[in-house]
N, C-alpha and C. Protein backbone atom coordinates (compact mmCIF):
# COMPACT_ATOMS: atom_id res chain seq x y z
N UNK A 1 163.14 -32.65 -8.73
CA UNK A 1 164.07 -33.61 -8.21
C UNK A 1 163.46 -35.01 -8.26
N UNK A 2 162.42 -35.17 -8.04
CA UNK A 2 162.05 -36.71 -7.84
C UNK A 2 161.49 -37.12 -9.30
N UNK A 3 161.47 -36.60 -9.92
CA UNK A 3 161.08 -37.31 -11.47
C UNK A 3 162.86 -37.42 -11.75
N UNK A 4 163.80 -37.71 -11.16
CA UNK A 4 165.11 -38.35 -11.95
C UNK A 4 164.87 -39.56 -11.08
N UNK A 5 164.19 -39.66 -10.06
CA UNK A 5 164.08 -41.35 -9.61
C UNK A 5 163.29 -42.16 -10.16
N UNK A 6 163.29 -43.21 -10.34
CA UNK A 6 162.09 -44.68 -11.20
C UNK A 6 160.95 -44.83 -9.75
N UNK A 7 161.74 -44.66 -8.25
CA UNK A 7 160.54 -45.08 -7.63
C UNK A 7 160.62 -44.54 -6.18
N UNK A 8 159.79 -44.35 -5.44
CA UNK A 8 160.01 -43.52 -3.76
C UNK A 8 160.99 -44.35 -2.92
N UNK A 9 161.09 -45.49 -3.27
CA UNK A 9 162.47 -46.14 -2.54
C UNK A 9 163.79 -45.61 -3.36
N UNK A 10 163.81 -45.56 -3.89
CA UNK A 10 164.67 -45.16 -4.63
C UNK A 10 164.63 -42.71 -4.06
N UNK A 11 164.00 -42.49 -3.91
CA UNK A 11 163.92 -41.34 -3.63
C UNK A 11 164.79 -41.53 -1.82
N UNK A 12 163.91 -42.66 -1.58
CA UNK A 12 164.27 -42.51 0.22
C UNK A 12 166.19 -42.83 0.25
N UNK A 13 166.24 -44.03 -0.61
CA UNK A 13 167.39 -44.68 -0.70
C UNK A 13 168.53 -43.44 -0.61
N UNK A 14 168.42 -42.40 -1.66
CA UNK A 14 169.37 -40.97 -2.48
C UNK A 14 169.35 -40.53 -0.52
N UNK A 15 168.02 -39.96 -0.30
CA UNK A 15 167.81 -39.07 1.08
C UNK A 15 168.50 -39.80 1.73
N UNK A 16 168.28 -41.06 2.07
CA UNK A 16 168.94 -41.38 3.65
C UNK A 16 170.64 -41.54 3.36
N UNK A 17 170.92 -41.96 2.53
CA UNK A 17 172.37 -41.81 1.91
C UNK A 17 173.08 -40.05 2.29
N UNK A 18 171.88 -39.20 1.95
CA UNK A 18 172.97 -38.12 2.19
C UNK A 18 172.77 -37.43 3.76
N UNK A 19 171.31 -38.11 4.40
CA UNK A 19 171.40 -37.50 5.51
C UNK A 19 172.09 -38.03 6.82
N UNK A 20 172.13 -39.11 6.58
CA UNK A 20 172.92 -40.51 7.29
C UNK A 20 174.17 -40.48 7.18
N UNK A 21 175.12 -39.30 6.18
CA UNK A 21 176.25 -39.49 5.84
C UNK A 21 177.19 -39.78 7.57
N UNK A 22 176.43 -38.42 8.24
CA UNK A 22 177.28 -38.31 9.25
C UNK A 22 177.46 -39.70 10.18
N UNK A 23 176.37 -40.73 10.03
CA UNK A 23 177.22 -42.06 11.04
C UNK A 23 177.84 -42.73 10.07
N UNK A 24 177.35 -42.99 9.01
CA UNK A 24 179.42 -43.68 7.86
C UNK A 24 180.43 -42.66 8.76
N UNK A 25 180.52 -41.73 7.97
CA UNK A 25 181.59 -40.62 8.72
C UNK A 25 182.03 -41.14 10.12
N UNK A 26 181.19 -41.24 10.52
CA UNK A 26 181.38 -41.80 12.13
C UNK A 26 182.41 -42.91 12.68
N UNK A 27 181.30 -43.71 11.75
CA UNK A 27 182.44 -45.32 11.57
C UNK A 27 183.61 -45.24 10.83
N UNK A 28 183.54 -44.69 9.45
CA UNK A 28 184.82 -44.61 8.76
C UNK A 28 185.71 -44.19 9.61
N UNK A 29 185.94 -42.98 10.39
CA UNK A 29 186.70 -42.11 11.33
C UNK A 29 187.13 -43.24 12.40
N UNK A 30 186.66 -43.95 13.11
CA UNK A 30 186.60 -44.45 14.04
C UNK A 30 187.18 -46.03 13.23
N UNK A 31 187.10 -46.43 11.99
CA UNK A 31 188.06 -47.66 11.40
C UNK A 31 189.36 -47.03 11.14
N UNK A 32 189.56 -45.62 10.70
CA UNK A 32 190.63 -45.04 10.56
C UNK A 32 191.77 -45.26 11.70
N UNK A 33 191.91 -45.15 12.59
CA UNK A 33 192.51 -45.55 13.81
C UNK A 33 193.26 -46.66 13.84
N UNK A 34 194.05 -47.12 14.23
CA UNK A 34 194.72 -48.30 14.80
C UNK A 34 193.91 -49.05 15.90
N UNK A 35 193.67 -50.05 15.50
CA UNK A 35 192.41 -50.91 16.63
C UNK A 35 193.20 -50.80 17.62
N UNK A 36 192.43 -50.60 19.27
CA UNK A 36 193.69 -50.94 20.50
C UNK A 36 192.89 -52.80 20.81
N UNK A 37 191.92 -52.90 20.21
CA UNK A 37 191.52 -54.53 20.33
C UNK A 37 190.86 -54.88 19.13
N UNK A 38 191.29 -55.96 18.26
CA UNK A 38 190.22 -55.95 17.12
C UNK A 38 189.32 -57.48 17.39
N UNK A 39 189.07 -57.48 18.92
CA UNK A 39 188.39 -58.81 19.24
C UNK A 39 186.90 -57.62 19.14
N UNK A 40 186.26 -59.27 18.82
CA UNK A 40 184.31 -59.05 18.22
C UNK A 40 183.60 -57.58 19.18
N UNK A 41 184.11 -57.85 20.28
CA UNK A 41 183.71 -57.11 21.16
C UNK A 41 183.87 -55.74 21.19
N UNK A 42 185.09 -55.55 20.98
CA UNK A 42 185.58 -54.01 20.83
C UNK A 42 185.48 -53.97 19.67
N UNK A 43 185.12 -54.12 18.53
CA UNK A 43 184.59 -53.63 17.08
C UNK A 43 182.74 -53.56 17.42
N UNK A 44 182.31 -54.19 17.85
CA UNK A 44 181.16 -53.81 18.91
C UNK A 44 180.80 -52.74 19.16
N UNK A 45 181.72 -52.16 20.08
CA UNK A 45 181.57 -51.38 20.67
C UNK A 45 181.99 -49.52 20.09
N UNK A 46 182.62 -50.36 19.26
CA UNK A 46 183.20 -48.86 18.45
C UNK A 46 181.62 -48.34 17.54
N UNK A 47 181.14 -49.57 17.00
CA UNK A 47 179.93 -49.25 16.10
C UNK A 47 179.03 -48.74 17.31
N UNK A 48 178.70 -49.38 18.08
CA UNK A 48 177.70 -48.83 19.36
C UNK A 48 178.10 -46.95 19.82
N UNK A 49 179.07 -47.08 19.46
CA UNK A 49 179.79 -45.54 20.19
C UNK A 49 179.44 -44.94 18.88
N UNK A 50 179.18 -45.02 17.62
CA UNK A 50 179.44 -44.22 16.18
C UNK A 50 177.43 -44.39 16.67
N UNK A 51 176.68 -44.96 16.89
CA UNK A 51 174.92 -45.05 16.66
C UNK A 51 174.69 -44.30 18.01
N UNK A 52 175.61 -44.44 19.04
CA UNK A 52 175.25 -43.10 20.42
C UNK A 52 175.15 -41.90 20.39
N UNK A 53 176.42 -41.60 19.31
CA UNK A 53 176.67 -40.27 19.22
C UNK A 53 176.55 -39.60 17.85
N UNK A 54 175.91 -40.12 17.08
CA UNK A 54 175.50 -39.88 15.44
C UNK A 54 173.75 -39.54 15.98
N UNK A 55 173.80 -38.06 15.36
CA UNK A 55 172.38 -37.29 15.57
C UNK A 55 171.77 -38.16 14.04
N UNK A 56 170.44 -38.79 14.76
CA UNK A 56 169.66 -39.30 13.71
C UNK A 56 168.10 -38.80 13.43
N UNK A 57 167.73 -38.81 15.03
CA UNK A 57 166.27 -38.12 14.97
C UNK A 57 165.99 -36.94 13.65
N UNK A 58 166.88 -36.16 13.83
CA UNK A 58 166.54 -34.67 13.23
C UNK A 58 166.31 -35.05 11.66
N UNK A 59 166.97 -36.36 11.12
CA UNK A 59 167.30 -36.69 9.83
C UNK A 59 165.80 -37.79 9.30
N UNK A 60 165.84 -38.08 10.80
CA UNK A 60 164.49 -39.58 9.96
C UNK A 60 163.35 -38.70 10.59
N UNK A 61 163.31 -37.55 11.20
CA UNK A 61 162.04 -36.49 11.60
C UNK A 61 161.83 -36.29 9.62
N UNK A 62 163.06 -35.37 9.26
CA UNK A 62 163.00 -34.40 7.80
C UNK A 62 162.39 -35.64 7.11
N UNK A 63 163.00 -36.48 6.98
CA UNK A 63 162.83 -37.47 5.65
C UNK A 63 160.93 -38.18 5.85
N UNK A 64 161.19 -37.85 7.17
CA UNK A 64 159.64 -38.33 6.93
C UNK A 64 158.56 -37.62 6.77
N UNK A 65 158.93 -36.22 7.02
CA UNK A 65 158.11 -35.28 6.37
C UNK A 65 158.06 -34.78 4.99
N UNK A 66 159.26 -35.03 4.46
CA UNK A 66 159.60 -34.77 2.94
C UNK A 66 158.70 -36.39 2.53
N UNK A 67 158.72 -37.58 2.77
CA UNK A 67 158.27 -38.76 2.02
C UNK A 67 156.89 -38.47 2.76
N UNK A 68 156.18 -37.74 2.81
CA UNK A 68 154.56 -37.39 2.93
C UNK A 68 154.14 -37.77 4.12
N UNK A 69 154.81 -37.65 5.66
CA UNK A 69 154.20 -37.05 6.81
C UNK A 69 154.72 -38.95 7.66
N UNK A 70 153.75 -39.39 8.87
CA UNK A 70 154.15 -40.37 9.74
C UNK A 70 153.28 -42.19 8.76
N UNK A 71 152.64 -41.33 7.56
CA UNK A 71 151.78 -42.55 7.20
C UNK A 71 152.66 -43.07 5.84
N UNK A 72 153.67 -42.86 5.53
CA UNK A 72 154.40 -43.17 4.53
C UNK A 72 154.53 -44.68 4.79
N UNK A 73 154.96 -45.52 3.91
CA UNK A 73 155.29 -47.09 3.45
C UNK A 73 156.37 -46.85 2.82
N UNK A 74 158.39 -46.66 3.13
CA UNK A 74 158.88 -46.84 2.09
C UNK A 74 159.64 -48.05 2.76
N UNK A 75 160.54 -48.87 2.32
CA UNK A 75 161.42 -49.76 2.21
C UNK A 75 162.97 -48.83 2.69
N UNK A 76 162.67 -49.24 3.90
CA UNK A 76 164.16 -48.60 4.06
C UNK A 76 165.76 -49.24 4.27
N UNK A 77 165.77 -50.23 3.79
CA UNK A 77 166.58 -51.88 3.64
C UNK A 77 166.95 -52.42 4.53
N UNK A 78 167.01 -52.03 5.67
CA UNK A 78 167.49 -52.72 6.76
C UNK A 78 166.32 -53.13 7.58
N UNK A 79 166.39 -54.67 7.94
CA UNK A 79 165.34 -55.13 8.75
C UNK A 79 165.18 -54.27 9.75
N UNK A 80 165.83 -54.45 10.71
CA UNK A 80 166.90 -53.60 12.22
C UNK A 80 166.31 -52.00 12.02
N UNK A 81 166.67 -51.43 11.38
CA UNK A 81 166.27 -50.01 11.51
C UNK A 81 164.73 -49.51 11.05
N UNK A 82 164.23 -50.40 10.36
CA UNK A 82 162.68 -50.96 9.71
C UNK A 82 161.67 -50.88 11.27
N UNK A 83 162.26 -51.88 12.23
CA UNK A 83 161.65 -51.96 13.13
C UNK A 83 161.95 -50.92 14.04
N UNK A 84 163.23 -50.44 14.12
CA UNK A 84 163.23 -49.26 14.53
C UNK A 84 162.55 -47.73 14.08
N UNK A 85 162.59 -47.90 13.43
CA UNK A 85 161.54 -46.36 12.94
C UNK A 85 159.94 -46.81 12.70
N UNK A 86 159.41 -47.72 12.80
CA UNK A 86 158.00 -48.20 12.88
C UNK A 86 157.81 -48.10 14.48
N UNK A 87 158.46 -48.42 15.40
CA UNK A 87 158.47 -48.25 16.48
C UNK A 87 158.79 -46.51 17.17
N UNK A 88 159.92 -45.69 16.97
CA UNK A 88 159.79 -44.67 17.07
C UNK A 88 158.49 -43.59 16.15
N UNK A 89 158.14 -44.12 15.07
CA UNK A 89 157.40 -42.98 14.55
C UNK A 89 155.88 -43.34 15.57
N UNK A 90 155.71 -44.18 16.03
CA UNK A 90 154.37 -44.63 16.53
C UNK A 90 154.64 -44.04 17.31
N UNK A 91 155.47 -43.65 18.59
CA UNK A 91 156.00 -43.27 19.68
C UNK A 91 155.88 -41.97 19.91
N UNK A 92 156.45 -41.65 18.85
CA UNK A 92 156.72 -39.80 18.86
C UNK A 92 155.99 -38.93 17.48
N UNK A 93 155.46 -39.84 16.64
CA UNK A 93 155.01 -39.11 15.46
C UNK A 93 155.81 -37.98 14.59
N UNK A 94 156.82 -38.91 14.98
CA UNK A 94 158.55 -38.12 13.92
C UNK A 94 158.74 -36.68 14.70
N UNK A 95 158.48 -36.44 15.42
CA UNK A 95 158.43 -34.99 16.14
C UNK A 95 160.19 -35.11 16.64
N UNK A 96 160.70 -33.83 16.27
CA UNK A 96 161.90 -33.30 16.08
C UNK A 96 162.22 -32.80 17.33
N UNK A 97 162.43 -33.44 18.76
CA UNK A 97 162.65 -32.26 19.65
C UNK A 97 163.41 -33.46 21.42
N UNK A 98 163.35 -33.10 22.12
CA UNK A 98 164.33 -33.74 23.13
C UNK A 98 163.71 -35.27 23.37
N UNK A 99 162.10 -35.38 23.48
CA UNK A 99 161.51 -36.65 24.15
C UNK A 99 161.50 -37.46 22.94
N UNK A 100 161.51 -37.20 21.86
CA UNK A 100 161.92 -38.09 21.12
C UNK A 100 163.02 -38.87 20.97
N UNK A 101 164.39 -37.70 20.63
CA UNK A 101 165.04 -38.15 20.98
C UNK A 101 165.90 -39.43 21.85
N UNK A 102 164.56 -38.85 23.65
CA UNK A 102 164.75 -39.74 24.25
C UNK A 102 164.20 -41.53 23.90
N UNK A 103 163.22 -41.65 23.36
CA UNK A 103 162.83 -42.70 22.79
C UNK A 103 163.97 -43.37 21.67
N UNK A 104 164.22 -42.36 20.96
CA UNK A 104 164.61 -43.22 20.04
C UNK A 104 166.13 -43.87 21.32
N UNK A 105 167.02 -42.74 21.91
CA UNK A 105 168.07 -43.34 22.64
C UNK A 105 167.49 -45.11 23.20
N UNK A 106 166.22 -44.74 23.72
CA UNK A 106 165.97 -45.71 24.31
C UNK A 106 165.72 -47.25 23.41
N UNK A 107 165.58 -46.97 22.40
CA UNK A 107 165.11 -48.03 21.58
C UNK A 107 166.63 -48.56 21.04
N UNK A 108 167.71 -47.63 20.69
CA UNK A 108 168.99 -48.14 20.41
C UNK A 108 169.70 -49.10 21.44
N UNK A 109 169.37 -48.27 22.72
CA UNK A 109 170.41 -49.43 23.80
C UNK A 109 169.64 -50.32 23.66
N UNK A 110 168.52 -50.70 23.38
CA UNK A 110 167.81 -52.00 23.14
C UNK A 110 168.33 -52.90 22.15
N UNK A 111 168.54 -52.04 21.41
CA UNK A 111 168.65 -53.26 20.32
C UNK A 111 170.65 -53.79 20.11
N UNK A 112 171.22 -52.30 21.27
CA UNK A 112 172.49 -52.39 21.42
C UNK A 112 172.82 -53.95 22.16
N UNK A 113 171.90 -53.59 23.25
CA UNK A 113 171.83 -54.75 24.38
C UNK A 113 171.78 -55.80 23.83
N UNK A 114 170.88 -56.78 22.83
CA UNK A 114 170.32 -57.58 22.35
C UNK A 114 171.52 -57.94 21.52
N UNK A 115 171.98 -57.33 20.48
CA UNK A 115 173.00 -57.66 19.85
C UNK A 115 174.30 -57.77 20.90
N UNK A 116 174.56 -56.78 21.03
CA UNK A 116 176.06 -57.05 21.64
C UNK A 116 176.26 -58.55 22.93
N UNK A 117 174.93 -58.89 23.27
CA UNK A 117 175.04 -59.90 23.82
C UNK A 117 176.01 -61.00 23.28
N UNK A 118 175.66 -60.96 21.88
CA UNK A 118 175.96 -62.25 21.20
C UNK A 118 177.21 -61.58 20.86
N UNK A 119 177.99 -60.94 21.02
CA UNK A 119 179.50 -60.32 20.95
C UNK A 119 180.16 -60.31 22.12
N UNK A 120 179.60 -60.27 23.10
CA UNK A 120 180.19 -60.73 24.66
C UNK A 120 180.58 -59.04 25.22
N UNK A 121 180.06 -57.70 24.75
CA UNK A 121 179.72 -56.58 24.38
C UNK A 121 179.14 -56.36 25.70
N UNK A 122 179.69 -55.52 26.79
CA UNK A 122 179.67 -54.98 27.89
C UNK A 122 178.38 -54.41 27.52
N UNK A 123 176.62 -54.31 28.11
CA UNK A 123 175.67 -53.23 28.02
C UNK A 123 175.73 -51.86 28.05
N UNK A 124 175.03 -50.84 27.76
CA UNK A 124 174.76 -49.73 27.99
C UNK A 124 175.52 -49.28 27.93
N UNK A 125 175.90 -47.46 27.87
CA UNK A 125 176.99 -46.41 27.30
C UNK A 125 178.28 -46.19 27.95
């Protein structure tokens, strides 16, 4: 499989595309709808509700054991989630199981908080 890629970003890029499907899915499902507000805030909050409830741990645990364990370097394109998984893998050492979990929850309302500020985005779940 990985000799049809040119390079390990390109390997991570294919992986997180298909393991990540389920929060697109998330959001797509959740744009599908008739907005009941399409002010900044409540589009906000719909994305905040699709990153609460979209299982990610179990997906950036696999991928980081498939891209060669917690010491990997790949480019994963997003600034935002960059610092997020440099921060959870230090934390939990990609370990697949509830306290991670809890970390990573904890690191999302963070960065939920921080952003949605600037959307006028009610805090926390």
């Amino acid at each position: 499989m990985f000799d049809s890629f040119a390079t390990l970003d390109d390997v991570a890029t294919a992986v997180c595309s298909d393991l990540l499907g389920g929060l697109v899915d998330t959001v797509t499902n959740a744009s599908a709808q008739p907005p009941v507000d399409d002010a900044p805030a409540a589009m906000f909050t719909e994305v905040a509700q699709a990153l609460r409830t979209t299982e990610l741990v179990g997906p950036m645990a696999y991928l980081t054991r498939a891209l060669g364990g917690p010491d990997r370097h790949v480019d994963i394109g997003s600034p935002w989630a960059a610092v997020l998984d440099y921060h959870w893998l230090a934390a939990t050492g990609a370990a697949d199981d509830e306290a991670s979990r809890a970390v990573w929850d904890d690191y999302i309302e963070r960065l939920l908080a921080a952003v949605g500020n600037g959307y006028g985005a009610a805090p926390g779940p």
